[in-house]
Structures are given as C-alpha cells and as structure tokens.
Protein backbone atom coordinates (compact mmCIF):
# COMPACT_ATOMS: atom_id res chain seq x y z
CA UNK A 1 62.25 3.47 22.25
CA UNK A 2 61.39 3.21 18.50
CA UNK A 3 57.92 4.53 17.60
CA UNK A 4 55.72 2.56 14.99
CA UNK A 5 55.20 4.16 11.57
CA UNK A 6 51.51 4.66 10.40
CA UNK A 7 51.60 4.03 6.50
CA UNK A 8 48.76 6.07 4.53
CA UNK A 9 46.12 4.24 3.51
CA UNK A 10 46.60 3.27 -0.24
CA UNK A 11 43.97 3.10 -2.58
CA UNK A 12 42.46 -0.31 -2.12
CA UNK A 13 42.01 0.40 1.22
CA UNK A 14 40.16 3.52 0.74
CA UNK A 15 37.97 1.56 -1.82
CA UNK A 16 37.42 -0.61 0.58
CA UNK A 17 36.28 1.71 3.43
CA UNK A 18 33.57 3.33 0.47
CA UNK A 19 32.50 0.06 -0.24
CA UNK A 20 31.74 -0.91 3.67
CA UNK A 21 30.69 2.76 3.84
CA UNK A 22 27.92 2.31 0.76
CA UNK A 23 27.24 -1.03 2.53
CA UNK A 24 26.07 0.33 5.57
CA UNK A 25 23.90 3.44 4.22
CA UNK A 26 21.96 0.54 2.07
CA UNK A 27 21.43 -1.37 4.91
CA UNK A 28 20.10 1.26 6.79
CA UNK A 29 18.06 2.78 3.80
CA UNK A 30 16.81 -0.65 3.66
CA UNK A 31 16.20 -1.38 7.30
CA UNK A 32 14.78 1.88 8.40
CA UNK A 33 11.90 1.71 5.11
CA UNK A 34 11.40 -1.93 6.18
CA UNK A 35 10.75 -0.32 10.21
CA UNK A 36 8.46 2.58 8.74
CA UNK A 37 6.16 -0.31 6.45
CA UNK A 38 6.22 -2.27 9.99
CA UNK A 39 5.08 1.15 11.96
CA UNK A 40 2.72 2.20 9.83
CA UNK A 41 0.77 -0.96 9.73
CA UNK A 42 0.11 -0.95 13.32
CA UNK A 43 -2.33 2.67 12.55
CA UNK A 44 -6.07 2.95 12.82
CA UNK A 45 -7.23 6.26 12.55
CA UNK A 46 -10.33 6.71 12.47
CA UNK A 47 -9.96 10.67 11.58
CA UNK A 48 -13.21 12.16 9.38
CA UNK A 49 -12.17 12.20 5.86
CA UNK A 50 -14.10 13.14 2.50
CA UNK A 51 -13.85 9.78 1.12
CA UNK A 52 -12.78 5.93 2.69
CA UNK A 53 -10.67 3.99 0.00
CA UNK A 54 -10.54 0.77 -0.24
CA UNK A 55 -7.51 -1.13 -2.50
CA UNK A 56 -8.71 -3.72 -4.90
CA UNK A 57 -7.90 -7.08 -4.40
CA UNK A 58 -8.63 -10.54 -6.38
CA UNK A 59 -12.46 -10.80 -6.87
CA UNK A 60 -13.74 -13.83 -8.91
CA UNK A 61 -16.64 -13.29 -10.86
CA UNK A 62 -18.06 -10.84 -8.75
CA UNK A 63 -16.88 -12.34 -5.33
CA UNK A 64 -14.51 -10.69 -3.53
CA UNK A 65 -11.33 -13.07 -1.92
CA UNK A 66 -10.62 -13.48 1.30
CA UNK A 67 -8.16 -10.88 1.67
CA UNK A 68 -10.84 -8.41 -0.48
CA UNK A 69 -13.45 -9.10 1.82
CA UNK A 70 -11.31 -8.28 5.08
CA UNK A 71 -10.67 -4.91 3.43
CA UNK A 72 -14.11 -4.43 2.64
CA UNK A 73 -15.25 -5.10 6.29
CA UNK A 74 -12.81 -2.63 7.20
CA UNK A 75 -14.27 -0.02 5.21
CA UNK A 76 -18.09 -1.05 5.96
CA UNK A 77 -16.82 -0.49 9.72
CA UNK A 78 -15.48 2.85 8.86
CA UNK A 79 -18.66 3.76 7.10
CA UNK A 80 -20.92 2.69 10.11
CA UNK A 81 -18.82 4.75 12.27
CA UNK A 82 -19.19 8.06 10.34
CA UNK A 83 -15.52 8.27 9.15
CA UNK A 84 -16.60 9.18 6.19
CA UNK A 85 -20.30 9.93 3.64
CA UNK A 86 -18.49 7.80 0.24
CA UNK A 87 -16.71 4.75 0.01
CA UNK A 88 -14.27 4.19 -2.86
CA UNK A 89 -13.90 1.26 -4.50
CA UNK A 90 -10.78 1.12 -6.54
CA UNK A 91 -9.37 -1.91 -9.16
CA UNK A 92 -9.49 -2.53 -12.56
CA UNK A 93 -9.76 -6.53 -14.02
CA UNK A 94 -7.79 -8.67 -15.93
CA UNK A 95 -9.00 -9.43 -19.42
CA UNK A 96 -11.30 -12.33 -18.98
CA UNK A 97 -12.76 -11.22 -15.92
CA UNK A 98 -16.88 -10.30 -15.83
CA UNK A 99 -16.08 -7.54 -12.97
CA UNK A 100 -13.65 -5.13 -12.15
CA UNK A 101 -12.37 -5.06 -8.43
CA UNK A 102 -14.16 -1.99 -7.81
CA UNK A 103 -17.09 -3.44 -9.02
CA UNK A 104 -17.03 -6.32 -7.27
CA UNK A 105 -16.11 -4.00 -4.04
CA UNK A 106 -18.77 -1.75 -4.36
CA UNK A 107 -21.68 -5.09 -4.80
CA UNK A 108 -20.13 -6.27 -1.81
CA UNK A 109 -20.62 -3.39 0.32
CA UNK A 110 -24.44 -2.96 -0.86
CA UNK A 111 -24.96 -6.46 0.04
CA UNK A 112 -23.79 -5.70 3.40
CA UNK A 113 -25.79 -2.29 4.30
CA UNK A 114 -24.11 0.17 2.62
CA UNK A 115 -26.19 2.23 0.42
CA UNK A 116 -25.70 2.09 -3.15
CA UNK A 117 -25.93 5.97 -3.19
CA UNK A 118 -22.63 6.08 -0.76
CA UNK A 119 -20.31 3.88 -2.83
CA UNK A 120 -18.16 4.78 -6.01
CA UNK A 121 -16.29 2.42 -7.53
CA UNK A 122 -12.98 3.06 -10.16
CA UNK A 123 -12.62 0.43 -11.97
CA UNK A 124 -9.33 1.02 -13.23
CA UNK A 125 -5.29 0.30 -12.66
CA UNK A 126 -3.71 -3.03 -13.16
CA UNK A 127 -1.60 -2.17 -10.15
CA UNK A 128 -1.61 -0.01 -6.75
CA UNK A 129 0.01 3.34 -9.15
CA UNK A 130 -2.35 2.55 -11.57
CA UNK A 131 -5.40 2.63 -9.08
CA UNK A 132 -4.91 5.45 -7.09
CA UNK A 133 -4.21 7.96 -9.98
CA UNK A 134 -7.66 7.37 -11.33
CA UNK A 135 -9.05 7.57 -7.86
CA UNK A 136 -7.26 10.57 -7.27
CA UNK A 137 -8.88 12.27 -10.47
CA UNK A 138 -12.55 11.19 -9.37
CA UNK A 139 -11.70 12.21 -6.10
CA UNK A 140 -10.37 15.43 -6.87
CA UNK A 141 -12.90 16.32 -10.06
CA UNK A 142 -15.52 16.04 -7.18
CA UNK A 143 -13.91 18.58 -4.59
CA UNK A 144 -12.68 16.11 -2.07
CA UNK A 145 -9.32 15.97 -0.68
CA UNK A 146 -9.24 14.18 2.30
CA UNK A 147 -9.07 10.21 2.68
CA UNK A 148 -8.19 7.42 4.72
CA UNK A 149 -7.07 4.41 2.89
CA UNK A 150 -8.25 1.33 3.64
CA UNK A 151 -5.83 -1.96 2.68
CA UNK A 152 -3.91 -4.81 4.05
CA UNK A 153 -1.28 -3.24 6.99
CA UNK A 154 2.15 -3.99 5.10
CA UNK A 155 0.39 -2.36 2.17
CA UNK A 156 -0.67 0.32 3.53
CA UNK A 157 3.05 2.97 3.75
CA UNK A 158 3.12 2.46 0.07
CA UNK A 159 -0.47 3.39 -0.72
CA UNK A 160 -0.18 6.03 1.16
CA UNK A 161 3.14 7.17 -0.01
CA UNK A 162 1.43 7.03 -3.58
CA UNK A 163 -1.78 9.33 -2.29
CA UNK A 164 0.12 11.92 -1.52
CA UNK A 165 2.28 12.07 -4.14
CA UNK A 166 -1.05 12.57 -6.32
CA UNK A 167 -2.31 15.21 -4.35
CA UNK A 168 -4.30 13.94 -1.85
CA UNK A 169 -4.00 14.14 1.95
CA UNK A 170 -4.20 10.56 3.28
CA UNK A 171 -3.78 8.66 6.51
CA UNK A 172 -4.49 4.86 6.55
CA UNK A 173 -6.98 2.56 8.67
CA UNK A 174 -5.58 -0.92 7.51
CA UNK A 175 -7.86 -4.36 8.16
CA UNK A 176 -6.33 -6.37 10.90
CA UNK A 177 -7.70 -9.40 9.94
CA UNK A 178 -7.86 -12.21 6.78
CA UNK A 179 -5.38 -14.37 5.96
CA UNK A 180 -2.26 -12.11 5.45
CA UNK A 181 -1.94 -11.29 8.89
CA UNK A 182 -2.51 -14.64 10.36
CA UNK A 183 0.61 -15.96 10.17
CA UNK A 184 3.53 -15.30 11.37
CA UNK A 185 5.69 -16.19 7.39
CA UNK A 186 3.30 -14.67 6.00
CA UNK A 187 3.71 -11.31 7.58
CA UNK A 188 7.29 -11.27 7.05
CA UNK A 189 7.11 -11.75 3.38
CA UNK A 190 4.71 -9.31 2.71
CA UNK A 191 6.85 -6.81 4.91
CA UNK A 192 9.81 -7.78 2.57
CA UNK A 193 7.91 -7.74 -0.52
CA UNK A 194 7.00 -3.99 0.55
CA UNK A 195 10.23 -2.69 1.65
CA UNK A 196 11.05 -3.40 -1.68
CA UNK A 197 8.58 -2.32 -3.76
CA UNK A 198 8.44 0.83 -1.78
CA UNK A 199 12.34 1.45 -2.27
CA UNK A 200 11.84 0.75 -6.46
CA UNK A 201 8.40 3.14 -6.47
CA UNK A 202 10.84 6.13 -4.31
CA UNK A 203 13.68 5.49 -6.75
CA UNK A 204 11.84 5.18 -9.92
CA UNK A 205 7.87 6.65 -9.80
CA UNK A 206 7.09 3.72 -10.91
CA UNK A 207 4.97 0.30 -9.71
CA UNK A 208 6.52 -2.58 -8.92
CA UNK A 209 3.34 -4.69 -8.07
CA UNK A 210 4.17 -7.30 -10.96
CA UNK A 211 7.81 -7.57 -10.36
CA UNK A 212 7.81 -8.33 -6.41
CA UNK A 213 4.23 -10.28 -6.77
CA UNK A 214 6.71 -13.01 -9.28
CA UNK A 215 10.18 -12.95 -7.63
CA UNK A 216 8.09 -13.74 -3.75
CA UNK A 217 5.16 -15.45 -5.34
C-alpha cells in the first residue's frame, strides 16, 4: 500500500495562512473593543467622586440639544444624590456661536436647582481629547482626582479611556435616555462609530471626533 506524500507548504501558501492569520487578530481586536464600548455602556455607578463631568454636546444659543439635556439630567441626578459637591461642565463652541457648551451646561443646571456655586464649566476642546485635557488641568490645579463621567453610553469607554490617560481616576454613569438610545439603528451606529474612533485614539493619541462624525454622519 502506497502512502501519500505531504508536499511543504510553498510560499504563497504560507502568505496566505499570515494573511488569514492577520485577518482574524483584526477581527477580534475589532470585535472584542466593539464588546467592551457595548459593556461599558450598560454602567451606573454611582461611586462618590471629587467632581461629576458632564461631555459637551450641541447647545444653540444657550440651549442645550436634546442629547445635551439628557446628559445634563444625568448629572443633576448625580448631584441630588450626593455623588459628588461640583459639577463640570466641559465644551468649547464653534466660531459663531454666543456660548460655549460648558456654558450653556452649566446655565442649564442652575436653571434646574443646582447652585451656581457647585458648577464649573471649561469651555474649551473642539473635540472629546480636546475637552477633557483642559478639564483635567482645572481638575487637577484644584486637588481633585476622582470623577465619574457623565455622557451618552457608547461614548462613554472612550471618555473614559481618555481620563485616565490624563491622570485622572474615572468610572462612568452614562444617561440612559434622549434620542441616541431610542432606537434600535441608532444604537448600532454609534457603537460602530466608537469602536472606531476608540481603535484610531489607542493607535494614534489622537481624536477622531471629526473624522467618524463625517464618514457615519
């Protein structure tokens, strides 16, 4: 009985086994970073901090959007419940605009029972990077350390992420309400839209707000 001969592998084959190889630890990279953005939304704690941040969103003229105000309520709730003495408002403005996002926050939050005394707003960053560096200096220039970080859920890996790269020691209490998480589209894209900008910010140090907010719209 004649035995079959293995031939080696020649190169194109070996090329080819990288190449599925490469394939597979990208889509695992990919998958497992889209799972921890998915995880991570789903938190709520409610742990003391020194300070409760609160991500800018679009404001116009003063009023906060729908998706600002949700994170806003968030915070006011977190404030109510003794989470934390100082709410941070962060976000800078676009050139025409009359208010920065922080701004805009930090008049919403006095309109809704929160003293002026306990809000601080940083109005600057054009982007999520941007924003939580200068927060991170106020914070820090003022002995604080500790904060929980108060945006929309799919945001909220990458914020934090970002925090602690900076120096601070964050955990995140995300809204659970306004119009990104009503839908079920509308979920997904964001989660996509974070996976990647999370991945570019890891590889890079750098934002990607701009990029992902025009290729997904």
């Amino acid at each position: 009985m004649s035995s079959a001969v293995r031939t080696p592998p020649t190169k194109v084959s070996w090329l080819r086994r990288i190449a599925f190889g490469l394939v597979l630890v990208v889509l695992a990279l990919v998958g497992g970073t889209a799972f921890r953005v998915w995880q991570v939304a789903r938190d709520n704690d409610r742990t003391p901090a020194d300070v409760i941040v609160v991500l800018g969103a679009a404001q116009y003229n003063g009023k906060p959007s729908d998706i600002f105000s949700a994170r806003l309520e968030k915070a006011r709730q977190l404030y109510a419940a003794g989470v934390a003495k100082t709410v941070v408002t962060a976000g800078g403005k676009k050139e025409a605009d009359n208010y920065t996002e922080a701004a805009a926050g930090a008049r919403w939050l006095t309109q809704h029972g929160v003293p002026r005394s306990a809000t601080l707003a940083v109005g600057e960053g054009s982007d999520t990077l941007r924003s939580l560096r200068a927060v991170a200096e106020q914070v820090q220039a003022r002995g604080w350390h500790t904060v929980v970080l108060v945006s929309d859920p799919w945001h909220s890996y990458r914020a934090r992420t970002m925090s602690e790269d900076l120096g601070l020691d964050a955990w995140v209490a995300p809204t659970h309400s306004g119009p990104i998480v009503q839908e079920r589209s509308t979920q997904v894209r964001y989660i996509v839209r974070e996976t990647g900008a999370l991945l570019f910010y890891e590889l890079t140090k750098s934002p990607a707000d701009e990029l992902f907010d025009t290729v997904l719209g």
